[in-house]
C-alpha atoms as a PDB file:
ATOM      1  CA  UNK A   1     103.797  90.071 110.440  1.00  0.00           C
ATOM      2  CA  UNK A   2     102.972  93.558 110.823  1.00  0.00           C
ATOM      3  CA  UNK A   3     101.395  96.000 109.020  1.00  0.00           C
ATOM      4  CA  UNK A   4     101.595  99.675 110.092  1.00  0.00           C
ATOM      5  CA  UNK A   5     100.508 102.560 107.639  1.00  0.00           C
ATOM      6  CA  UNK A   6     102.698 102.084 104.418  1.00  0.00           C
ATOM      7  CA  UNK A   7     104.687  99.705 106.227  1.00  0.00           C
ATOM      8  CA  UNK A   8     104.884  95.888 106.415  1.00  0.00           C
ATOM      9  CA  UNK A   9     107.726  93.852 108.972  1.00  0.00           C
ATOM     10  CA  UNK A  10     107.959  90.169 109.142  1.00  0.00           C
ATOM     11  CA  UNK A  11     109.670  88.956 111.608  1.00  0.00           C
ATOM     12  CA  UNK A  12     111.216  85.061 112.159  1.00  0.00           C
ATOM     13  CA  UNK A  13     112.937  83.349 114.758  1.00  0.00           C
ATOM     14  CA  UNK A  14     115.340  81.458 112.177  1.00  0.00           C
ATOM     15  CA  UNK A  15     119.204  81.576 112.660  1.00  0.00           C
ATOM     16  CA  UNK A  16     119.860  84.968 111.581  1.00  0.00           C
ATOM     17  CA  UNK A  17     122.020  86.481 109.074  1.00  0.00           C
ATOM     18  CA  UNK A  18     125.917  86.063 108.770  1.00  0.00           C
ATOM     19  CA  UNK A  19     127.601  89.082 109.490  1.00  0.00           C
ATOM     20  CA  UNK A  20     129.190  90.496 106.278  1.00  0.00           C
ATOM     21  CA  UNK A  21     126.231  89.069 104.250  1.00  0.00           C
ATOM     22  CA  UNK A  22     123.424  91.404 104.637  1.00  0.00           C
ATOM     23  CA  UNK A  23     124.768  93.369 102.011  1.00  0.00           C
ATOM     24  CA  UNK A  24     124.838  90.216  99.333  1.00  0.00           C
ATOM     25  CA  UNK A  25     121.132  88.416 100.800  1.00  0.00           C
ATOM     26  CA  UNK A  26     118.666  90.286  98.439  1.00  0.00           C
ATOM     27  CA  UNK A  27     121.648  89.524  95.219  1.00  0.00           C
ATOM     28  CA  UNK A  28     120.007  87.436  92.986  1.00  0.00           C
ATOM     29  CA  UNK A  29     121.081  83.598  93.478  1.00  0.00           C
ATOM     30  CA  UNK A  30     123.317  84.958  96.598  1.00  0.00           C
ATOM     31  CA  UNK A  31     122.880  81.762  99.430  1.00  0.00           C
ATOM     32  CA  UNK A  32     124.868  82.548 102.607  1.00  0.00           C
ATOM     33  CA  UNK A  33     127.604  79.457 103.659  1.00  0.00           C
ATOM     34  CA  UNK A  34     125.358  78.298 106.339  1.00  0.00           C
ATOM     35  CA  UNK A  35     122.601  77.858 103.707  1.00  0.00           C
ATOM     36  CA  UNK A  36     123.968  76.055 100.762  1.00  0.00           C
ATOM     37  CA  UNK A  37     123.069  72.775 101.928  1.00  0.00           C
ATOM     38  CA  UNK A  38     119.664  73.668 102.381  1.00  0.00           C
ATOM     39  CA  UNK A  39     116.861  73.864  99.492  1.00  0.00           C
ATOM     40  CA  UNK A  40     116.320  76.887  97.497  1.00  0.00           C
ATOM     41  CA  UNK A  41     117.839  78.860  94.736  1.00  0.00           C
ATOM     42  CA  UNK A  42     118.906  82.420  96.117  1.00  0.00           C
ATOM     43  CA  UNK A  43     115.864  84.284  94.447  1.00  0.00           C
ATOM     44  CA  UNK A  44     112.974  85.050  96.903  1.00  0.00           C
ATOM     45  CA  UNK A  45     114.814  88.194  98.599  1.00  0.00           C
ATOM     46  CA  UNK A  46     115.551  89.444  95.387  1.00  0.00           C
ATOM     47  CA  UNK A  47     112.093  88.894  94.269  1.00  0.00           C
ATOM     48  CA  UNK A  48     110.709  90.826  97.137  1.00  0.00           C
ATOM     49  CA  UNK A  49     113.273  93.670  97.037  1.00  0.00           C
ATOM     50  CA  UNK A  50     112.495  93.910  93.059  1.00  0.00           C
ATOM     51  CA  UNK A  51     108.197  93.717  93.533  1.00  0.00           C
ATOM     52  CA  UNK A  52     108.840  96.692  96.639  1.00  0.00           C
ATOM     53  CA  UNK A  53     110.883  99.182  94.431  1.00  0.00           C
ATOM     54  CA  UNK A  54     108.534  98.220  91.342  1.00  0.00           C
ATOM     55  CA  UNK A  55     105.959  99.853  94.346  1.00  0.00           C
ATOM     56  CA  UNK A  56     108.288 102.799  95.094  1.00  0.00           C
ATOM     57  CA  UNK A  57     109.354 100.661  97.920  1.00  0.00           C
ATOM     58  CA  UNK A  58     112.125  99.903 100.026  1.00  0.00           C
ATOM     59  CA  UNK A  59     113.195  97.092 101.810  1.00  0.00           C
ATOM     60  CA  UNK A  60     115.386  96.599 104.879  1.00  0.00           C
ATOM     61  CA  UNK A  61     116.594  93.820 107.466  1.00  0.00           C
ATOM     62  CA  UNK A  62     117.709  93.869 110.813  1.00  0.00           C
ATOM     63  CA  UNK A  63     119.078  90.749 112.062  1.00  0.00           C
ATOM     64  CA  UNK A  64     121.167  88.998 114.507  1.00  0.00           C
ATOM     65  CA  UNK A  65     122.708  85.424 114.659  1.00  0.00           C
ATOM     66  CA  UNK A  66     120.749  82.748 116.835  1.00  0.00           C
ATOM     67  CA  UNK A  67     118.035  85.146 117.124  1.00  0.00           C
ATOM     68  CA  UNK A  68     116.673  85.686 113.791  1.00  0.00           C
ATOM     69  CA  UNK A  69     115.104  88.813 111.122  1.00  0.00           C
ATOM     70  CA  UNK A  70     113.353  91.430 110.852  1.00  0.00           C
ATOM     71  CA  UNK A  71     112.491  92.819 107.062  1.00  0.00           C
ATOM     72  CA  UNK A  72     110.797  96.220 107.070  1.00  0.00           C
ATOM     73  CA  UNK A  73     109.071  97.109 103.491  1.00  0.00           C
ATOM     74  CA  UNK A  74     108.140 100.980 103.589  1.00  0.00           C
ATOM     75  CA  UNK A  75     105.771 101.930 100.595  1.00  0.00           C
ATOM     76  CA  UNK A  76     104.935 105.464  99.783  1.00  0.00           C
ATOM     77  CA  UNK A  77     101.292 106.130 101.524  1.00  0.00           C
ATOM     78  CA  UNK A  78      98.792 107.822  99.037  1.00  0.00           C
ATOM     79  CA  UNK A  79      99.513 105.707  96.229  1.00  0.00           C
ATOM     80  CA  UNK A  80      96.845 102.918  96.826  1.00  0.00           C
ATOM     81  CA  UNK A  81      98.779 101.872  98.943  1.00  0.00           C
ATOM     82  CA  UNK A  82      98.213 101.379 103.007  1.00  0.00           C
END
């Protein structure tokens, strides 16, 4: 995790997201091929990507298969927010 100004990136070493899927992963329910067999319910990106905008907010990802993700939140600085 880091936090820089009005912006916060956490980055993983997981398995990265499919290609033609980084469009759908912050969808509400949306769970990639790969990850239907594995527990969860398709919410938490949403639930980020809904809590940053509610903050004026965006969200973005970067990723690449086998290596993993990086999600950038950029807030607008000044509004009590660092």
């Amino acid at each position: 995790v880091v936090v820089d100004g009005g912006s916060l990136t956490v980055l993983d070493r997981g398995p990265g997201i499919e290609t033609g899927d980084e469009e759908r992963i912050f969808d509400r329910f949306h769970r990639s091929e790969s990850a239907r067999s594995m527990p969860g319910s398709g919410l938490g990106l949403s639930i980020v990507q809904h809590i940053v905008a509610a903050h004026g907010g965006t969200v973005t990802v970067d990723s690449e298969l086998g290596k993993g993700s990086t999600f950038t939140m950029r807030f607008p600085t000044g509004r009590g927010v660092a």
